[in-house]
N, C-alpha and C. Protein backbone atom coordinates (compact mmCIF):
# COMPACT_ATOMS: atom_id res chain seq x y z
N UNK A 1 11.90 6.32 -15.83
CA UNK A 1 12.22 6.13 -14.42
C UNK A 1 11.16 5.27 -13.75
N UNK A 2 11.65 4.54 -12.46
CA UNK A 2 10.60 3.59 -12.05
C UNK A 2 10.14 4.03 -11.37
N UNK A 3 8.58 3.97 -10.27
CA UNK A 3 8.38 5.08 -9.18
C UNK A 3 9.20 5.06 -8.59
N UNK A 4 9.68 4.59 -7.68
CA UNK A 4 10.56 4.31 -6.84
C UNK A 4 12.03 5.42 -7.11
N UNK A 5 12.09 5.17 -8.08
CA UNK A 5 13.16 6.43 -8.64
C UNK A 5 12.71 7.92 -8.32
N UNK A 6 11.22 7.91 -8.94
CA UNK A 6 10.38 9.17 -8.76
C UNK A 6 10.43 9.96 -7.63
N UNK A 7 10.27 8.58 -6.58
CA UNK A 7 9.98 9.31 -4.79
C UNK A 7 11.18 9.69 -4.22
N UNK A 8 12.12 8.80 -5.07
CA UNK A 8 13.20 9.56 -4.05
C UNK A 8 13.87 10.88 -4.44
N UNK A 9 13.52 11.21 -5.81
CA UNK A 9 13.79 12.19 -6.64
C UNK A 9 12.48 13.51 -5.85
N UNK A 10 11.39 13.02 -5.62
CA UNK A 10 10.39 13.93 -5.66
C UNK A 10 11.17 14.31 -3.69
N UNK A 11 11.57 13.23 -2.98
CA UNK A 11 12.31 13.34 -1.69
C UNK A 11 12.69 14.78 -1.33
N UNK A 12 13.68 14.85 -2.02
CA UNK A 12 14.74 15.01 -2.22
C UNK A 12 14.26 16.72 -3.08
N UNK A 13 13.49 17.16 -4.01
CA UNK A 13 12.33 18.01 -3.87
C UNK A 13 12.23 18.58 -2.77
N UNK A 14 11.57 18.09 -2.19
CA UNK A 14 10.57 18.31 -1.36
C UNK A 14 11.82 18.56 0.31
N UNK A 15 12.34 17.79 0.31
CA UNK A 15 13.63 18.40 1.35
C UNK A 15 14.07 19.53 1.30
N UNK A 16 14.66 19.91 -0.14
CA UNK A 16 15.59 21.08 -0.68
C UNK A 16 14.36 22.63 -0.94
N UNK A 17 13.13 22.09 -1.05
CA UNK A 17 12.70 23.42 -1.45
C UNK A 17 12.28 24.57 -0.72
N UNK A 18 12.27 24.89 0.24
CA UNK A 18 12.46 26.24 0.70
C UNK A 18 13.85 26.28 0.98
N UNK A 19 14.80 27.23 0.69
CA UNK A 19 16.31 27.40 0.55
C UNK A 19 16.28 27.85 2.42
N UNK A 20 15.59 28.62 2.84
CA UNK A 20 15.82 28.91 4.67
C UNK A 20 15.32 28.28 5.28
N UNK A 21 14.22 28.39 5.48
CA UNK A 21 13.65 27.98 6.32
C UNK A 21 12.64 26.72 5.95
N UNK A 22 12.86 25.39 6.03
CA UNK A 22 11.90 24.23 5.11
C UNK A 22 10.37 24.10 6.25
N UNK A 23 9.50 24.24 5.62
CA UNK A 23 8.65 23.64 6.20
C UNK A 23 8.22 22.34 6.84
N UNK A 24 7.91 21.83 7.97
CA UNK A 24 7.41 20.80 8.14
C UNK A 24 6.78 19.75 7.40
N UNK A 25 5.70 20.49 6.49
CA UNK A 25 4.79 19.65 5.59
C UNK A 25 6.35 19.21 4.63
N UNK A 26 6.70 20.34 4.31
CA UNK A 26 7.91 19.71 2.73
C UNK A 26 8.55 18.41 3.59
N UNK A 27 9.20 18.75 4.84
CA UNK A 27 9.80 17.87 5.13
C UNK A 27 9.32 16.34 5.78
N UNK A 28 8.32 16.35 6.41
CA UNK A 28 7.57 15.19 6.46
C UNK A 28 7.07 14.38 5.12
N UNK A 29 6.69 15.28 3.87
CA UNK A 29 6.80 14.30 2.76
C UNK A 29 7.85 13.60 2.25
N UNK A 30 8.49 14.45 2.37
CA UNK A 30 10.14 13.81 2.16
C UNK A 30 10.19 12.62 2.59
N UNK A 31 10.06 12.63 3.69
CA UNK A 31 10.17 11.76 4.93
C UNK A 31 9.71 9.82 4.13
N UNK A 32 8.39 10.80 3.80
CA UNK A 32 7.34 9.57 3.82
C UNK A 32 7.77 9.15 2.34
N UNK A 33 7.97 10.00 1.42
CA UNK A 33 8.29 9.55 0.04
C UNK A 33 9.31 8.82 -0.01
N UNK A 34 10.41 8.95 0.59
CA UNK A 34 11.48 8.29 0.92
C UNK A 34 11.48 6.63 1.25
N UNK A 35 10.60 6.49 2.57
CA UNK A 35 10.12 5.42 2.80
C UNK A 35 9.77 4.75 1.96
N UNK A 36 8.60 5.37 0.86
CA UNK A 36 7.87 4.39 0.10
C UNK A 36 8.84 4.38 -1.03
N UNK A 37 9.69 5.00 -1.47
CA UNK A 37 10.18 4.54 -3.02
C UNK A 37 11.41 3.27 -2.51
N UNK A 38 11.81 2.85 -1.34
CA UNK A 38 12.45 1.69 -0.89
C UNK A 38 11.12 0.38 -0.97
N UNK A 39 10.02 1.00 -0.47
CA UNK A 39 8.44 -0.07 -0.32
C UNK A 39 8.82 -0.63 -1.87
N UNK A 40 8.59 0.92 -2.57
CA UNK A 40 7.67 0.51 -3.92
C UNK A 40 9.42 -0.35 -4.40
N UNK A 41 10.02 -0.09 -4.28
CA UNK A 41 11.27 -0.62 -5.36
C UNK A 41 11.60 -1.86 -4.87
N UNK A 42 11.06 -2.44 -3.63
CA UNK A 42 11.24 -4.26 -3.06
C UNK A 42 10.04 -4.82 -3.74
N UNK A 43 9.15 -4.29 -3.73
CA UNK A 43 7.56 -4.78 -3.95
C UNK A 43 7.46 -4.75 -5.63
N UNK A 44 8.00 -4.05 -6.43
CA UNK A 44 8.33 -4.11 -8.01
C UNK A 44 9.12 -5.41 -8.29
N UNK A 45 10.14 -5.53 -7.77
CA UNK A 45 11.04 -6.33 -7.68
C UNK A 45 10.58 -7.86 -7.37
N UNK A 46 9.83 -7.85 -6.74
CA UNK A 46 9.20 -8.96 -5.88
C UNK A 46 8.18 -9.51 -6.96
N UNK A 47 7.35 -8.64 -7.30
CA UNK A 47 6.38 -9.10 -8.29
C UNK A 47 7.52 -9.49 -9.77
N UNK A 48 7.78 -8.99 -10.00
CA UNK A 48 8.61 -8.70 -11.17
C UNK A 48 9.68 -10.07 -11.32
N UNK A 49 10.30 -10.85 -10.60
CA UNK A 49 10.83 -11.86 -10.38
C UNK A 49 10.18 -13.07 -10.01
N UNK A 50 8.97 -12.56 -9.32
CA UNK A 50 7.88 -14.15 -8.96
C UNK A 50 7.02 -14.70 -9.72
N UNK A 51 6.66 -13.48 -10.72
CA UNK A 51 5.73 -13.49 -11.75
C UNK A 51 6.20 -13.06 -13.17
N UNK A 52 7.01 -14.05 -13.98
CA UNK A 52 7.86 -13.98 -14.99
C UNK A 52 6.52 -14.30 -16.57
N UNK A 53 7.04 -13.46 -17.82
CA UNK A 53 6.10 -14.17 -18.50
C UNK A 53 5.43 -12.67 -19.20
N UNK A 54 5.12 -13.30 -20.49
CA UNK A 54 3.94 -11.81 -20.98
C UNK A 54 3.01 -12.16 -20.36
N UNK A 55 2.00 -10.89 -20.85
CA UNK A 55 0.37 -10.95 -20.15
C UNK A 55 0.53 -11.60 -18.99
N UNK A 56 1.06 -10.86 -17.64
CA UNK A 56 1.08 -11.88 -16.46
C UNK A 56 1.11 -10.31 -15.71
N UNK A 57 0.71 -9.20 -16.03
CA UNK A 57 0.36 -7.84 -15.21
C UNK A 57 -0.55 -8.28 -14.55
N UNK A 58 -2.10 -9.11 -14.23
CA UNK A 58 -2.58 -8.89 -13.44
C UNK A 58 -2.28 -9.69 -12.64
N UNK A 59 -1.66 -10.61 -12.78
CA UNK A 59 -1.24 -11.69 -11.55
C UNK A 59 0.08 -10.62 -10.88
N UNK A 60 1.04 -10.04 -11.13
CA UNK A 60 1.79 -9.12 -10.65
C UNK A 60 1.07 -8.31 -9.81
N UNK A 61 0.22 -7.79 -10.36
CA UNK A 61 -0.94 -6.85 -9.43
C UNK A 61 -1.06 -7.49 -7.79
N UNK A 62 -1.36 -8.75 -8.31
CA UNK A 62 -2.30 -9.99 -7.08
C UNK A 62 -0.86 -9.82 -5.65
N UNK A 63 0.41 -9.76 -6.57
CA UNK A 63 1.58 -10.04 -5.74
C UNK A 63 1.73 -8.69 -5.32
N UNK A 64 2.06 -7.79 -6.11
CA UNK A 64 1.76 -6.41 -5.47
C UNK A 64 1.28 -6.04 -3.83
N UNK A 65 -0.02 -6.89 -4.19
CA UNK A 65 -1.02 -6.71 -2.65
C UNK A 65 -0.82 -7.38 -1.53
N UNK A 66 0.20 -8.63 -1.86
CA UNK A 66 0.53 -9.52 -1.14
C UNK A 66 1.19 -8.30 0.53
N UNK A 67 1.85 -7.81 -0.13
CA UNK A 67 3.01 -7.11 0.91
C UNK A 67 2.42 -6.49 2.22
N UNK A 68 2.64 -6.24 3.29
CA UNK A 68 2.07 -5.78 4.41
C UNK A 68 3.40 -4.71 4.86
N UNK A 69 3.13 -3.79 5.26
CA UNK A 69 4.02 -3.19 5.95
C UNK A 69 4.68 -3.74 7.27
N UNK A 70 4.21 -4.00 7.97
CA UNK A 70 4.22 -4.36 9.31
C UNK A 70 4.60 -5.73 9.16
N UNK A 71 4.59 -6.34 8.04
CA UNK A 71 5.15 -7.86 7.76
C UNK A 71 6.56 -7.42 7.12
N UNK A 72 6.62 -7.04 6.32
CA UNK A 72 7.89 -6.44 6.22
C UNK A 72 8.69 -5.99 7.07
N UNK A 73 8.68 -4.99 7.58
CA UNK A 73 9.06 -4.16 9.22
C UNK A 73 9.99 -5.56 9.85
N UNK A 74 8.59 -6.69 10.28
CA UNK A 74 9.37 -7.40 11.44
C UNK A 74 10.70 -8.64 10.79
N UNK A 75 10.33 -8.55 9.24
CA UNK A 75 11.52 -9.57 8.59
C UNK A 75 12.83 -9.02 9.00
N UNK A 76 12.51 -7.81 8.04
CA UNK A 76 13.84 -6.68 7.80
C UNK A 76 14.23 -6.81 9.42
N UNK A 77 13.78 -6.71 10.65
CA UNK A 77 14.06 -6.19 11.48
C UNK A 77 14.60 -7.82 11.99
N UNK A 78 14.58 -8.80 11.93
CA UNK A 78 15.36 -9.95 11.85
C UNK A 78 16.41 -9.87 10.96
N UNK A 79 16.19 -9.90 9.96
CA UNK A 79 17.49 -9.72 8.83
C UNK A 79 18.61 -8.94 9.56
N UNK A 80 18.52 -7.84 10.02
CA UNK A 80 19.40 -6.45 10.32
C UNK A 80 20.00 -7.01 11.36
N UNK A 81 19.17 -7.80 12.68
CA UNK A 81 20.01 -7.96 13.79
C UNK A 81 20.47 -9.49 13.99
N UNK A 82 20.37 -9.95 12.70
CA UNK A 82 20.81 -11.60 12.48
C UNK A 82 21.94 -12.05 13.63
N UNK A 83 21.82 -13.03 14.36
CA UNK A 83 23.05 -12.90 15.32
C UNK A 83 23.47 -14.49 14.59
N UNK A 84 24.67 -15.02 14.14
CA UNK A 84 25.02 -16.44 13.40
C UNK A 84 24.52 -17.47 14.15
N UNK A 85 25.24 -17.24 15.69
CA UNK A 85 25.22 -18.01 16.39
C UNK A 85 23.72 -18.57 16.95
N UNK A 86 23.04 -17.51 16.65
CA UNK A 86 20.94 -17.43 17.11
C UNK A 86 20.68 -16.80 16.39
N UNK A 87 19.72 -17.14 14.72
CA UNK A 87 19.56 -16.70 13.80
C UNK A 87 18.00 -16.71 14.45
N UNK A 88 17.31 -15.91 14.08
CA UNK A 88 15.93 -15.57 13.95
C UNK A 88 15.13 -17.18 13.81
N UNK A 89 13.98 -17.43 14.83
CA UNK A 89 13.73 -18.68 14.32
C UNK A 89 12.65 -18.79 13.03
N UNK A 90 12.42 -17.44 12.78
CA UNK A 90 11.24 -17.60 11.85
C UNK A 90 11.95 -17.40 10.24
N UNK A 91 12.97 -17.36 10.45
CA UNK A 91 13.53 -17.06 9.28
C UNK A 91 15.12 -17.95 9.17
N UNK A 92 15.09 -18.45 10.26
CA UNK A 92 16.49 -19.53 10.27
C UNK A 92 16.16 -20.49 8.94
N UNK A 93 14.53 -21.25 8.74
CA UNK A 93 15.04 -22.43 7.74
C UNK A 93 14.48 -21.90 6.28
N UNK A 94 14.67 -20.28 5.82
CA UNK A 94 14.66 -19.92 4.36
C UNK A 94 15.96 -19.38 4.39
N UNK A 95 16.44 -19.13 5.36
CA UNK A 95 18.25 -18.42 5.18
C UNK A 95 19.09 -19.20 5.95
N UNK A 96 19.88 -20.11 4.73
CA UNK A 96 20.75 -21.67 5.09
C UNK A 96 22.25 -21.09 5.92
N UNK A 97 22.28 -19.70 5.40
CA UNK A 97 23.17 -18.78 5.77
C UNK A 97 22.96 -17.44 6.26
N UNK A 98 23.31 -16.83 7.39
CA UNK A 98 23.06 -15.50 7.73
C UNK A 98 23.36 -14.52 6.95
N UNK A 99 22.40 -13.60 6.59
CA UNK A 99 22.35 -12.83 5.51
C UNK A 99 24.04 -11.40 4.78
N UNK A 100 23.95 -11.87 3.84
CA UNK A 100 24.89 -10.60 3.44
C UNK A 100 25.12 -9.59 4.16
N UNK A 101 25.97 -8.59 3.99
CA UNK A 101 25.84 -6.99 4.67
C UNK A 101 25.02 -6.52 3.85
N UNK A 102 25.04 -6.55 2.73
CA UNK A 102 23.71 -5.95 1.51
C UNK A 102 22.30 -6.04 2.38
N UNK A 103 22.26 -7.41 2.21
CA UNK A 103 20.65 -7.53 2.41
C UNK A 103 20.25 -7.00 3.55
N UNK A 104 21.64 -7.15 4.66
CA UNK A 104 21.18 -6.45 6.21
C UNK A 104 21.11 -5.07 6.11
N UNK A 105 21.86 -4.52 5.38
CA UNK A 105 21.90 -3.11 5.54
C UNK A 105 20.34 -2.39 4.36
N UNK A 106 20.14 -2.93 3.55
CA UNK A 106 18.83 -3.18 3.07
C UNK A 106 17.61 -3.05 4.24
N UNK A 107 17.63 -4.46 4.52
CA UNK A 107 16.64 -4.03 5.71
C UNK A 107 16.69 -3.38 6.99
N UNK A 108 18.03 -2.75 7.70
CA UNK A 108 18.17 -2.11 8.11
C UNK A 108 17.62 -0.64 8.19
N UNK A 109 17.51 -0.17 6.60
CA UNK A 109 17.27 1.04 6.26
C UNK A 109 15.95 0.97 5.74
N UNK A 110 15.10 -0.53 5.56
CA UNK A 110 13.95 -0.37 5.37
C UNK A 110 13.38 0.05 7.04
N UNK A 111 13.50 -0.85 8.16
CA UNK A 111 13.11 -0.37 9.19
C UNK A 111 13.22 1.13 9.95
N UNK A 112 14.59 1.58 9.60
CA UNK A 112 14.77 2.79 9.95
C UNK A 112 13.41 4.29 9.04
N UNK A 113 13.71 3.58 8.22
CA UNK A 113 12.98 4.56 7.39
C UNK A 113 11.20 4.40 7.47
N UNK A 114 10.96 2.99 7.35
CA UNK A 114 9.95 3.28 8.26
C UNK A 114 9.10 3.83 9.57
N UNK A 115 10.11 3.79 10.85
CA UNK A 115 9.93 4.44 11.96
C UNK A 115 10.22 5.62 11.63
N UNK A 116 10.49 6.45 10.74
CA UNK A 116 10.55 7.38 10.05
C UNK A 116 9.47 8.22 9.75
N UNK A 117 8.85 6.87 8.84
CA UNK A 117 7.73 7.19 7.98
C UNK A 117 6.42 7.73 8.96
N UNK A 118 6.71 6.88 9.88
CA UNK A 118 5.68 6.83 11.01
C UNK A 118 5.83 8.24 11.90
N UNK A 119 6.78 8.42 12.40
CA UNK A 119 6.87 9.88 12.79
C UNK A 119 6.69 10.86 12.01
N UNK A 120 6.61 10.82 10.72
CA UNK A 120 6.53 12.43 10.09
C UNK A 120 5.13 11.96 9.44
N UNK A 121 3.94 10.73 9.87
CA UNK A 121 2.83 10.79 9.06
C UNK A 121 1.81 10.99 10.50
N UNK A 122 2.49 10.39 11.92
CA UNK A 122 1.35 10.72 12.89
C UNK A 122 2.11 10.89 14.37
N UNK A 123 3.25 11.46 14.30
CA UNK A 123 3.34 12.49 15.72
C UNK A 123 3.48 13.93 15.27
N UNK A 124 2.17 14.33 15.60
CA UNK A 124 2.42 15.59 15.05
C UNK A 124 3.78 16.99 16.32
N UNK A 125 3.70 16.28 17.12
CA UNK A 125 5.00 16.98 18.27
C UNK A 125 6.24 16.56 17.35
N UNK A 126 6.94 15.76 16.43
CA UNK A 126 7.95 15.38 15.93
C UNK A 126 8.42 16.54 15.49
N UNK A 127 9.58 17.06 15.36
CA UNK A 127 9.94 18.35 14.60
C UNK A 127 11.31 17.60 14.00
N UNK A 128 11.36 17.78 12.56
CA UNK A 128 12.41 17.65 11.76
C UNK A 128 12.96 18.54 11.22
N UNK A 129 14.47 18.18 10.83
CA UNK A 129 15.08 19.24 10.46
C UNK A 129 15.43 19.14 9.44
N UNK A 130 15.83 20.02 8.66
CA UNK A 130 16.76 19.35 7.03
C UNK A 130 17.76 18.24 7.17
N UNK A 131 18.66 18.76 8.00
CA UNK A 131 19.99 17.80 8.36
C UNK A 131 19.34 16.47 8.16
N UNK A 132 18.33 16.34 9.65
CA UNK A 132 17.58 14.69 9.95
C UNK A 132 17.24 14.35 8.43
N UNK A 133 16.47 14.48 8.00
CA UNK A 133 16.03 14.38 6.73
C UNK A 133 16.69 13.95 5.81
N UNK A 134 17.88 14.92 5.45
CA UNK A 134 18.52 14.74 4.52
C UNK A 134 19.42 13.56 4.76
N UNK A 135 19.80 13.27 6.20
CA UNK A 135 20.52 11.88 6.07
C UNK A 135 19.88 10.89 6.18
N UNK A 136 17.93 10.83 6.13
CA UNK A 136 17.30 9.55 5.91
C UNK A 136 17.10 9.26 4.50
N UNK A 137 17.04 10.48 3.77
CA UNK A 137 17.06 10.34 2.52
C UNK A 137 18.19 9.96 1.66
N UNK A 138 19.08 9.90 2.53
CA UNK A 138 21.06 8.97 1.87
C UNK A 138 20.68 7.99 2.28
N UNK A 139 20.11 7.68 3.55
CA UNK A 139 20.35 6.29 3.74
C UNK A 139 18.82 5.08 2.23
N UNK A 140 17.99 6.08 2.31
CA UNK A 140 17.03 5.36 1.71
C UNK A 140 17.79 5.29 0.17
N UNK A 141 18.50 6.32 -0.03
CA UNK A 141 19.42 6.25 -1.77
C UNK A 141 20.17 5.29 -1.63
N UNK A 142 20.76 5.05 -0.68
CA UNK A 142 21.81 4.10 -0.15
C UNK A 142 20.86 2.45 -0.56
N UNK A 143 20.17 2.45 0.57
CA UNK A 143 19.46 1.04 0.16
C UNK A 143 18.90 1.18 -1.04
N UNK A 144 19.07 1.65 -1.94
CA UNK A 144 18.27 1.86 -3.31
C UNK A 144 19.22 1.24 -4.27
N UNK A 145 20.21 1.68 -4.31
CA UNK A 145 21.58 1.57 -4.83
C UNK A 145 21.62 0.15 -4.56
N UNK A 146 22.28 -0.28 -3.12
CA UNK A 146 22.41 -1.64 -3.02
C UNK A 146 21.49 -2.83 -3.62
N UNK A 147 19.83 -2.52 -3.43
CA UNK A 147 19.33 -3.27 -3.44
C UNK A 147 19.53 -3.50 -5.14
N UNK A 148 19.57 -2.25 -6.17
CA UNK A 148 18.83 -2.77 -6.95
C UNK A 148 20.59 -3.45 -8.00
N UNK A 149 21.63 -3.06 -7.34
CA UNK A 149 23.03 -3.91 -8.00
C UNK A 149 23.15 -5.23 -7.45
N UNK A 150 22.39 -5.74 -6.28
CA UNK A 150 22.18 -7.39 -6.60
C UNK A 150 22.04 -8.08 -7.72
N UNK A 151 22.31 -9.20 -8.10
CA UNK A 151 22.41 -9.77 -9.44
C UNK A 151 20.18 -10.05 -9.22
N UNK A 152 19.92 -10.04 -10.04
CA UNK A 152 18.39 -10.57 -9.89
C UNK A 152 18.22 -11.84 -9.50
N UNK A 153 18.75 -12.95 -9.93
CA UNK A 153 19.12 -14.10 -9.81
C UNK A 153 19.86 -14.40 -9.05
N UNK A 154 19.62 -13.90 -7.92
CA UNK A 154 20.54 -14.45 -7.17
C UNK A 154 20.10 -14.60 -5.95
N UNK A 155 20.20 -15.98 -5.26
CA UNK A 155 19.11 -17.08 -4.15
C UNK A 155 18.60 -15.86 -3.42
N UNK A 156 19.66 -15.28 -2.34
CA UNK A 156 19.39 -14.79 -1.52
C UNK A 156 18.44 -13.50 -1.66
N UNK A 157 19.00 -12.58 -2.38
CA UNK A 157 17.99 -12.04 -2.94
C UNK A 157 16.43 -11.89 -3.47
N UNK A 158 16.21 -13.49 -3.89
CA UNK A 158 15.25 -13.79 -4.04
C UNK A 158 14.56 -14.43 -2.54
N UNK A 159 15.17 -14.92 -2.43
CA UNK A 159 14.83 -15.21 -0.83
C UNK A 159 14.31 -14.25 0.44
N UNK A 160 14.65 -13.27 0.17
CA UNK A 160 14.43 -12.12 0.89
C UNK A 160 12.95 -11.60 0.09
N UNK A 161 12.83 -11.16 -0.67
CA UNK A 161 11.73 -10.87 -1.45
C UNK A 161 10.69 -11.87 -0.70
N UNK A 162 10.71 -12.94 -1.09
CA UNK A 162 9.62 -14.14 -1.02
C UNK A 162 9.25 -13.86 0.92
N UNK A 163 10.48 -13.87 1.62
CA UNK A 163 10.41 -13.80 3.11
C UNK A 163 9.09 -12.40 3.15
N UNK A 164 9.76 -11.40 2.15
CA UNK A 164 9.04 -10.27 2.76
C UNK A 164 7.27 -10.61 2.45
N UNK A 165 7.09 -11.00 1.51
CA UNK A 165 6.16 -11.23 1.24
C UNK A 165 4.56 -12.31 1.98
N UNK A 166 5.76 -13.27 2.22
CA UNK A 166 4.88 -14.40 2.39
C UNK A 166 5.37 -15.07 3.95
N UNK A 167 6.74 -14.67 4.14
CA UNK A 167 7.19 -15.63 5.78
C UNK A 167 6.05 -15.54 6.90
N UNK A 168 5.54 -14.74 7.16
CA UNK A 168 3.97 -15.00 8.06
C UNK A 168 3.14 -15.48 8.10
N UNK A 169 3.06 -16.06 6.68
CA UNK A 169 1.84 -17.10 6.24
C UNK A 169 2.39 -18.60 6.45
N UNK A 170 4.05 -18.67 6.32
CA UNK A 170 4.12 -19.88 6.20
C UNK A 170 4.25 -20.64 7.62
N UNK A 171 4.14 -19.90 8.56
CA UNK A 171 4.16 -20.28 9.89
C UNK A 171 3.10 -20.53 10.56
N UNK A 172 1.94 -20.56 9.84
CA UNK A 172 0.78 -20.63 11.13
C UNK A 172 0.53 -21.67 10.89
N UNK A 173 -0.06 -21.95 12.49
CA UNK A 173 -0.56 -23.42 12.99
C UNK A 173 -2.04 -23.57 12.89
């Protein structure tokens, strides 16, 4: 299994295990594990397609680190609310076309799940419930699913990867 498989498996754990009454802690990991096995399974992917080749793990590593949360966050969060007619300008000239429902609903559920992540790692007033939980943790299976039945090879897909990675760098003046 890949991590990414792990977290949402360990999720999903960690949701279900007190049968009455779930604790906060169980359920805020959830929360957060959730989040990251969508992180870790774009960011595998990303390295894993940019950096082709034996003996090429530590340059994968290098790409690994590339990723920012908060750089991610604001792509996805263009991707999701793509309007055709006024496409994002920071991302209008790597996407010749406004993105799939895949890829939107992808980053859709990366952002969601991040503001997620963020409430169950530092408001401690947040109170979650199983229910909440359990339907961030469909939606994060959900984008898991989608993301990873994209063909690998395929532009857009790759395009999105590269955006998440690097579109902030390629803009400064």
């Amino acid at each position: 299994m890949t991590l990414a498989a792990d977290l949402l498996e360990q999720a999903r754990m960690l949701a279900t295990r007190e049968p009455k009454r779930p604790r906060q802690a169980s359920l805020r990991r959830a929360v957060s594990a959730a989040y990251y096995a969508l992180f870790h399974q774009l960011v595998e992917a990303a390295s894993q397609d940019l950096v082709t080749g034996r003996d090429c793990e530590n340059l994968r590593s290098k790409v690994r680190r590339a990723f920012q949360h908060k750089e991610m966050k604001d792509v996805c969060q263009a991707l999701a609310k793509w309007q055709p007619k006024q496409p994002p300008v920071r991302l209008a000239d790597l996407f010749l076309q406004p993105p799939t429902p895949d890829i939107q609903a992808v980053a859709s559920a990366f952002v969601e799940l991040q503001q997620a992540r963020h409430d169950a790692d530092y408001d401690a007033q947040y109170r979650f419930s199983r229910d909440d939980v359990l339907t961030l943790l469909e939606t994060a299976d959900q984008a898991y699913k989608t993301f990873k039945n994209m063909p690998r090879h395929h532009q857009e897909r790759r395009t999105f990867l590269i955006a998440l990675a690097f579109q902030t760098r390629w803009h400064r003046t």
